[in-house]
Protein backbone atom coordinates (compact mmCIF):
# COMPACT_ATOMS: atom_id res chain seq x y z
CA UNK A 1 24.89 -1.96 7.38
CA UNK A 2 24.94 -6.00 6.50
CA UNK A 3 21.82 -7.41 7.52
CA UNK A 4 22.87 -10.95 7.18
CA UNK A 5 24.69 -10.17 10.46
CA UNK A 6 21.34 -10.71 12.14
CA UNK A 7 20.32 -14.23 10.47
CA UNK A 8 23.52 -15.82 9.70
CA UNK A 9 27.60 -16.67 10.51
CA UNK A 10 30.14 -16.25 7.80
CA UNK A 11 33.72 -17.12 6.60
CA UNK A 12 35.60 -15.45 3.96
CA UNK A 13 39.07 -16.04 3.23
CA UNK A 14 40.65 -12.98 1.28
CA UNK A 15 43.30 -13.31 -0.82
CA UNK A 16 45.13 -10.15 -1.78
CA UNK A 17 48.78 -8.97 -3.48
CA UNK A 18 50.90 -5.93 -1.50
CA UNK A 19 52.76 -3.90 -4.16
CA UNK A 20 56.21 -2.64 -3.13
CA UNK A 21 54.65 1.06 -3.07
CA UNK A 22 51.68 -0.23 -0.68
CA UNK A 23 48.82 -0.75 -2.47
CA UNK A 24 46.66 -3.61 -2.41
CA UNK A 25 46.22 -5.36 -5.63
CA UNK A 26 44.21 -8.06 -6.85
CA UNK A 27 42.02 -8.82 -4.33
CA UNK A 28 40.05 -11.80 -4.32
CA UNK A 29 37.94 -14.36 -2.80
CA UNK A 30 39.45 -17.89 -2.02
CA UNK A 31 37.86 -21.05 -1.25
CA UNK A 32 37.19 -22.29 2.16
CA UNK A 33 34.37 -20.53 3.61
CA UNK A 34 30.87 -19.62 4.12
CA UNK A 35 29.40 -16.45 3.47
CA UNK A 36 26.57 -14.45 1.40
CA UNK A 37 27.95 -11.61 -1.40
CA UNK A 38 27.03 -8.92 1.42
CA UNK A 39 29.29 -10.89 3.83
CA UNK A 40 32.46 -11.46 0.91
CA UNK A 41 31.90 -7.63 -0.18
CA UNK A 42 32.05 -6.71 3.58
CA UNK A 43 35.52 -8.36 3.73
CA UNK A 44 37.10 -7.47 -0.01
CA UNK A 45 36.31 -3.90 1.30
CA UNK A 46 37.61 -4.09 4.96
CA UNK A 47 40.85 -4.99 2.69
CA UNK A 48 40.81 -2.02 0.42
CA UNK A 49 41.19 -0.04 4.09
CA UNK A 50 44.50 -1.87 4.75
CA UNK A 51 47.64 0.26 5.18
CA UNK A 52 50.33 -1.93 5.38
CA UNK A 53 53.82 -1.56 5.39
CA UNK A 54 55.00 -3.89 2.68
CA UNK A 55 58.02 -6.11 3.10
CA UNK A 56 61.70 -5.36 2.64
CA UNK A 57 64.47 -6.89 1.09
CA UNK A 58 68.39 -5.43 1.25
CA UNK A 59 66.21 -2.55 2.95
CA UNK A 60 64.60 -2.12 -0.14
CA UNK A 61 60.37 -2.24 -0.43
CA UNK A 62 58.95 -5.18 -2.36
CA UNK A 63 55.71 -7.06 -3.84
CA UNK A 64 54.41 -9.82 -2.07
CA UNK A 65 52.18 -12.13 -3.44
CA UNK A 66 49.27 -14.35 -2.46
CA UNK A 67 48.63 -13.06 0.92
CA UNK A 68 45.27 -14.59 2.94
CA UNK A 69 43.39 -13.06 5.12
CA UNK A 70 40.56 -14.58 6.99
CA UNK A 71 37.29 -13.15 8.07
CA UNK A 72 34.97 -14.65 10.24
CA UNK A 73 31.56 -12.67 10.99
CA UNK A 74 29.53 -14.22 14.17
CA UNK A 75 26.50 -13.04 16.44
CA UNK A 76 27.57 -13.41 19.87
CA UNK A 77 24.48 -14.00 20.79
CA UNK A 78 23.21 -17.22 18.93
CA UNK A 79 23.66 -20.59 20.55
CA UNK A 80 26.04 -22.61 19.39
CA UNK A 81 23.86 -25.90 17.49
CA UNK A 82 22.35 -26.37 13.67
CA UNK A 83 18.99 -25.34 11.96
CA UNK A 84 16.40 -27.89 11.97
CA UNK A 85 16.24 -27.46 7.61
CA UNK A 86 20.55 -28.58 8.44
CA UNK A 87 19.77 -31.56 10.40
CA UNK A 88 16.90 -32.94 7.65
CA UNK A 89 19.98 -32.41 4.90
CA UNK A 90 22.40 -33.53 7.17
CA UNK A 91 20.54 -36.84 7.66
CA UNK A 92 20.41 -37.28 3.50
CA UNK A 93 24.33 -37.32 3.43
CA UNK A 94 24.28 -39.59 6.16
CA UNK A 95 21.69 -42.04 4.45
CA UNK A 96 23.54 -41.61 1.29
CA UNK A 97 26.75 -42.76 2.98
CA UNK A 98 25.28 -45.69 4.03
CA UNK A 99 23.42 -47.26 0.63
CA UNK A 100 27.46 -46.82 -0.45
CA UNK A 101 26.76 -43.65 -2.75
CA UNK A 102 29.12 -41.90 -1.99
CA UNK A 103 28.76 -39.49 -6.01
CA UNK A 104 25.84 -38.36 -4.27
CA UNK A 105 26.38 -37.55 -0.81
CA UNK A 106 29.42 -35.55 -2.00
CA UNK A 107 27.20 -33.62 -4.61
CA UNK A 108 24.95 -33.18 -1.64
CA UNK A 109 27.32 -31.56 0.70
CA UNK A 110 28.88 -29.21 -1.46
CA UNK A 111 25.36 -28.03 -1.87
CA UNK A 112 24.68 -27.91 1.51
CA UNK A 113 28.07 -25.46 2.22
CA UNK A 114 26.70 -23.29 -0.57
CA UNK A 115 23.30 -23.40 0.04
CA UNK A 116 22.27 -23.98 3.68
CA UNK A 117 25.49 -23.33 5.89
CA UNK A 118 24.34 -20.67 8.25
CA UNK A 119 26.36 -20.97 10.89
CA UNK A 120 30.06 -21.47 12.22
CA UNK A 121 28.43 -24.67 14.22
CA UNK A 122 26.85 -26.31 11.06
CA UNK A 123 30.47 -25.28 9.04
CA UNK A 124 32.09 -27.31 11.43
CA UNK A 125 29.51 -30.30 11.59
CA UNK A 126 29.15 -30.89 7.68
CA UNK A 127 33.16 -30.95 7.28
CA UNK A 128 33.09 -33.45 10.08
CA UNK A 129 31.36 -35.30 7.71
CA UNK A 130 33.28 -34.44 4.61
CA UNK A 131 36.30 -35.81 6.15
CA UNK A 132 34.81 -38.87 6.91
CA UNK A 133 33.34 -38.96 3.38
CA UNK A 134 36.54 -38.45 1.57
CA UNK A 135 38.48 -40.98 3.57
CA UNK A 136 36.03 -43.88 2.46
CA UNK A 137 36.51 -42.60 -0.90
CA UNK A 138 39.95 -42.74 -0.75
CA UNK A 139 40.62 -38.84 -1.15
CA UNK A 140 43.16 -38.51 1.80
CA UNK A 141 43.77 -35.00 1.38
CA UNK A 142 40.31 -33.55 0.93
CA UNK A 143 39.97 -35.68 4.03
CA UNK A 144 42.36 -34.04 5.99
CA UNK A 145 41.54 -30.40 4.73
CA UNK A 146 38.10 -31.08 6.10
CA UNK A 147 39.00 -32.42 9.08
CA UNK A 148 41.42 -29.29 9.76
CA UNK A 149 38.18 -27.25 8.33
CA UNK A 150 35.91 -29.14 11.18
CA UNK A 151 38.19 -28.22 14.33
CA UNK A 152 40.13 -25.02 12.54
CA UNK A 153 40.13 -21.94 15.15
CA UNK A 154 37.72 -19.11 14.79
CA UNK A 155 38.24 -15.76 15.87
CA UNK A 156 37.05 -12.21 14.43
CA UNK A 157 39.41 -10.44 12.09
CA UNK A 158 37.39 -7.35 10.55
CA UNK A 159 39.87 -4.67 10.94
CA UNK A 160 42.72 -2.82 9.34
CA UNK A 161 45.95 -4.10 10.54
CA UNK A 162 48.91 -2.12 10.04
CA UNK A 163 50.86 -5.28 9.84
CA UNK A 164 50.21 -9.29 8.47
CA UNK A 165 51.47 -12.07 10.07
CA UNK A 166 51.99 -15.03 7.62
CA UNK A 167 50.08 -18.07 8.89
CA UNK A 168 51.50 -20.74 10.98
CA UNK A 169 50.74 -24.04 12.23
CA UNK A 170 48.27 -23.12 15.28
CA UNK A 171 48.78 -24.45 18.43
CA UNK A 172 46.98 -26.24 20.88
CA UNK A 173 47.02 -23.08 23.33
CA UNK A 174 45.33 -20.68 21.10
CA UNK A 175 43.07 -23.31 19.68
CA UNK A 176 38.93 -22.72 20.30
CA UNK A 177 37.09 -25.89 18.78
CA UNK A 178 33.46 -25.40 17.94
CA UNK A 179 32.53 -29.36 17.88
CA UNK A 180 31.79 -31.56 21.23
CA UNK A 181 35.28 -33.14 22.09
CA UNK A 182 34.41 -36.57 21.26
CA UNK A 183 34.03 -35.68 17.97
CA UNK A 184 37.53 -33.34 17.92
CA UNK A 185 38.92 -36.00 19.78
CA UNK A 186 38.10 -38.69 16.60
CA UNK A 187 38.76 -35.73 13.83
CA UNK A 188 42.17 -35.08 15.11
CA UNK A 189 43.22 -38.98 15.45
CA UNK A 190 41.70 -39.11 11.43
CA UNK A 191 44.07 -36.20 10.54
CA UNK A 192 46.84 -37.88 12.21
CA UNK A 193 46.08 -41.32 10.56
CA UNK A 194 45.70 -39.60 7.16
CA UNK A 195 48.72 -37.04 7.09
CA UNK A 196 50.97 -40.30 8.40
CA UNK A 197 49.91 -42.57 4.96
CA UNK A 198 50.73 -38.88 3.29
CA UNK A 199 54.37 -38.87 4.96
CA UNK A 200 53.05 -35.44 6.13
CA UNK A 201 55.18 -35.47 8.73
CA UNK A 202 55.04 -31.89 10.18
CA UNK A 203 51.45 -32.11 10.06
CA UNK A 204 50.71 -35.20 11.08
CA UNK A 205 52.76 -33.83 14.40
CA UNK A 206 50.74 -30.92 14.51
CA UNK A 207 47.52 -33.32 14.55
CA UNK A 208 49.03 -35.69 17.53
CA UNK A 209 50.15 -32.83 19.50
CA UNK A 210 46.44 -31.19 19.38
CA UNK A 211 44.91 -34.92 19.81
CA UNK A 212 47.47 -35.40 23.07
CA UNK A 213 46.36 -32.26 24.88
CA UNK A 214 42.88 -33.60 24.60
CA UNK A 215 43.18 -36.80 25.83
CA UNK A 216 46.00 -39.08 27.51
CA UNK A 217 47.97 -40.77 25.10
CA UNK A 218 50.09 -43.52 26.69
CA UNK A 219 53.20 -44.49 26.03
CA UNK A 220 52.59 -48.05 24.71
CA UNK A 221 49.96 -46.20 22.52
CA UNK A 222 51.43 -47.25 18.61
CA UNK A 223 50.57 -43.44 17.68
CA UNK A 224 52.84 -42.07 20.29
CA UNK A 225 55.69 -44.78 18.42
CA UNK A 226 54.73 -43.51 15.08
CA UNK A 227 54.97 -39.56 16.27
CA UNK A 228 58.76 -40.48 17.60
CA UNK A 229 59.44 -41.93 14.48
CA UNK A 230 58.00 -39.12 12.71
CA UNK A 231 60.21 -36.65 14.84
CA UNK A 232 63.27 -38.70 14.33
CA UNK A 233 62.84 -38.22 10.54
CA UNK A 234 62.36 -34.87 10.29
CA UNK A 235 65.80 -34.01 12.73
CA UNK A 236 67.30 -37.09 10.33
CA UNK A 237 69.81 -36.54 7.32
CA UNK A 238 67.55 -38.43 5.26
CA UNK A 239 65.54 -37.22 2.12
CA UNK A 240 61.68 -36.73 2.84
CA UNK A 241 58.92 -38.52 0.36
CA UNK A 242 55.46 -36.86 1.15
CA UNK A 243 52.49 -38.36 -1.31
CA UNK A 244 50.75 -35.37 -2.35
CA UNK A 245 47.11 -34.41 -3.86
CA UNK A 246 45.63 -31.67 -5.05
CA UNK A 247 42.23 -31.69 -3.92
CA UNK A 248 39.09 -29.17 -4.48
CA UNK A 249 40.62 -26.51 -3.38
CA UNK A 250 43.21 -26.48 -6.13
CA UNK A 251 46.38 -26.64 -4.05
CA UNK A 252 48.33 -28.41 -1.65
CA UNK A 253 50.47 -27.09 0.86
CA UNK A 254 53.80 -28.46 2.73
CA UNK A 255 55.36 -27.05 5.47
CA UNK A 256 59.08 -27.09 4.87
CA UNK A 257 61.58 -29.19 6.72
CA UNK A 258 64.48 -28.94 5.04
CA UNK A 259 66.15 -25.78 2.44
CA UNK A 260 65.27 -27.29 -0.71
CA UNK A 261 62.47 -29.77 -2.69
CA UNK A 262 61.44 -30.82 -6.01
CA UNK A 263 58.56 -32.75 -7.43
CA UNK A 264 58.45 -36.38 -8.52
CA UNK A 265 56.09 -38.28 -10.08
CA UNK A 266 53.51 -35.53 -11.68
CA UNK A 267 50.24 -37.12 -12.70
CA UNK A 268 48.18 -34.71 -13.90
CA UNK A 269 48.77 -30.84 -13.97
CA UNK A 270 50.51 -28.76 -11.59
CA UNK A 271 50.64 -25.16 -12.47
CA UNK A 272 52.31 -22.94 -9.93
CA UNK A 273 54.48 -22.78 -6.36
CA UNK A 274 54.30 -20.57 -3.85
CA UNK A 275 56.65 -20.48 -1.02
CA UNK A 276 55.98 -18.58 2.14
CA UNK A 277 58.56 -17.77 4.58
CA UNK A 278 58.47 -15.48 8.10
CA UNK A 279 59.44 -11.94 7.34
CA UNK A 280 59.88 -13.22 3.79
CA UNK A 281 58.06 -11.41 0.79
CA UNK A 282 55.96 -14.99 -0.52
CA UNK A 283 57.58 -15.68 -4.29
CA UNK A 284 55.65 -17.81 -7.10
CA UNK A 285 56.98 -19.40 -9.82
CA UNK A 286 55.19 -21.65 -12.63
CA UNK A 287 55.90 -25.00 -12.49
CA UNK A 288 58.67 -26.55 -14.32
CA UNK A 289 59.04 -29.93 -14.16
CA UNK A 290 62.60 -31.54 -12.99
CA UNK A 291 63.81 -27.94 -11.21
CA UNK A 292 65.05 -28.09 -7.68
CA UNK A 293 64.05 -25.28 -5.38
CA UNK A 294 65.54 -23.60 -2.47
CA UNK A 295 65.22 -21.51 0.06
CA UNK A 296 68.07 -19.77 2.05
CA UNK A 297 69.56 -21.15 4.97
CA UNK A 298 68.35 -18.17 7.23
CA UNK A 299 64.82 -18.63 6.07
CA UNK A 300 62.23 -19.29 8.65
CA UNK A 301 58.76 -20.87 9.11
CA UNK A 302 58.29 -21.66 4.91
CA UNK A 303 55.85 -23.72 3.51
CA UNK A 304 54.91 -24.20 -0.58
CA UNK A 305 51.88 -24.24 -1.58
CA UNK A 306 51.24 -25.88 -5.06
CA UNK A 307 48.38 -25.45 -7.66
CA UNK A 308 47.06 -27.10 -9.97
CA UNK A 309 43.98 -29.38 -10.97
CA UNK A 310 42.04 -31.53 -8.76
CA UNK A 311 43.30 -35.17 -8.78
CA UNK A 312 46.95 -34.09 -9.92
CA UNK A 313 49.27 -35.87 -7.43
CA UNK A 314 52.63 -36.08 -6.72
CA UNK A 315 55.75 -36.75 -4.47
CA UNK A 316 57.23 -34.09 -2.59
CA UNK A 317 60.75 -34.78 -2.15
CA UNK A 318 62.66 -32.38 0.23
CA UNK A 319 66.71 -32.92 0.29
CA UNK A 320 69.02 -32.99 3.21
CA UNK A 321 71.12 -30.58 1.35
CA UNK A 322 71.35 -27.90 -1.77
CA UNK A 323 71.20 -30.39 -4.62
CA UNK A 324 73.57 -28.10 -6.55
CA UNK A 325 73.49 -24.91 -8.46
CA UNK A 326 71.26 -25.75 -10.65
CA UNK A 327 68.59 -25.43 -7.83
CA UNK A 328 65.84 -22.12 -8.61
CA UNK A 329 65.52 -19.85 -5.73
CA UNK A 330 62.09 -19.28 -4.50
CA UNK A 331 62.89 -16.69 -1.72
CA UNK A 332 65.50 -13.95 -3.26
């Protein structure tokens, strides 16, 4: 029926809209994968099968919005490892990396996902690179998408579920890693490193706890100090600062610590939030600069996601408490 099955892997991340009656609306391809038109019309129509229930609020059916779905297509059968036509294009990044230009090796690897990504394996490998590319050029959170991209879990997902989860921070447990462990070993202590100059707190945990089930971690070790502090903070009173960027991808996303956040700072433009929550129907709003945002107290498991232009940055300020009535729901 799809005869790239035979000759290559594929990821397609599906994003779709639940109506309150049940239909699926607006379905559409996001960024993040790998994958032929075959492979993306495969998914957007696995989709169109869905029967969901949709959520409920005061026992009463309602839209959600923005919901992803990944789909990973993989031959059982193929040996984990890279194309020899990879490796020759893999080695042009690497030379371009070191004569400093860094313009081109970028250019170079976005062709490469594009154009000769064939596999989960080679996926993997040229994000390992990506990360390290961004970091030396100062992009910290391209850095650490592509490092999540490089040692992200895999699993099939070509089905018609009669229920969606929303997505949480994985855990070690459940975690498969495509790359040799030296190299998830040095990812995951990048993602730590980069998340912690972020003040992604909740993140940068989620790195050090994957990064300590891999290897020992001492207690004398400064990242164990920094992952106490980092703990402390987020069960603190304090406000929390997180140094934000949108990246490629067009959005940034924060899982929440606290009931309620605003954003400081804009450079650039932001256009939209989206807030997530477990059980929750996800609500998005347009940007409006200066308004506070909440969620409600029983609210579990949320995270915002904002878009807007690459480059845009900002701070992501979450408060101990409500900062008032003045504060615009995002979860009704």
């Amino acid at each position: 029926m799809w005869p790239e099955f035979r000759i290559r892997e594929g990821l397609v991340n599906i994003e779709f809209d639940l109506l309150a009656n049940g239909k699926i609306a607006n379905i559409r391809v996001a960024d993040g994968g790998f994958y032929t038109k075959s492979l993306a019309d495969a998914a957007i129509a696995a989709v169109r099968q869905y029967r969901i229930e949709p959520a409920r609020l005061d026992g009463k059916p309602v839209d959600t919005y923005g919901i992803t779905q990944p789909f990973n297509f993989f031959q059982p059968d193929v040996k984990q490892g890279v194309t020899a036509a990879f490796l020759r294009e893999l080695k042009k990044i690497e030379d371009l990396v070191s004569a400093n230009e860094l313009a081109g090796a970028e250019h170079h690897a976005q062709w490469m996902l594009s154009e000769k990504v064939t596999l989960r394996y080679e996926y993997a490998a040229l994000h390992a690179k990506l990360a390290e590319l961004y970091a030396r050029k100062g992009a910290l959170s391209d850095a650490a998408a592509s490092a999540y991209r490089a040692t992200r879990p895999y699993a099939t997902a070509v089905g018609s579920p009669s229920w969606i989860e929303l997505p949480l921070p994985v855990t070690t447990s459940n975690r498969t890693y495509l790359l040799p462990k030296e190299v998830v070993v040095n990812l995951l202590d990048l993602r730590f490193r980069l998340l912690a100059k972020l003040n992604m707190y909740r993140e940068a945990l989620d790195a050090f706890y994957e990064l300590a089930a891999l290897v020992e971690i001492r207690s004398s070790d400064p990242r164990k100090a920094q992952a106490d502090e980092f703990l402390a903070k987020l069960s603190g009173a304090e406000r929390l600062v997180a140094k934000m960027e949108i990246g490629q991808s067009r959005r940034s996303r924060q899982h929440l610590s606290r009931q309620s956040f605003t954003l400081d700072k804009v450079k650039g433009e932001v256009m939209t939030i989206k807030v997530d929550c477990l059980g929750q129907p996800s609500v998005k709003h347009d940007y409006v600069g200066g308004m506070d945002w909440m969620v409600p107290l029983d609210a579990e498991a949320c995270a915002a996601t904002v878009e807007g232009e690459p480059g845009a940055t900002f701070d992501f300020v979450e408060y101990p408490n409500f900062p008032g009535d003045s504060a615009q729901p995002v979860v009704h």
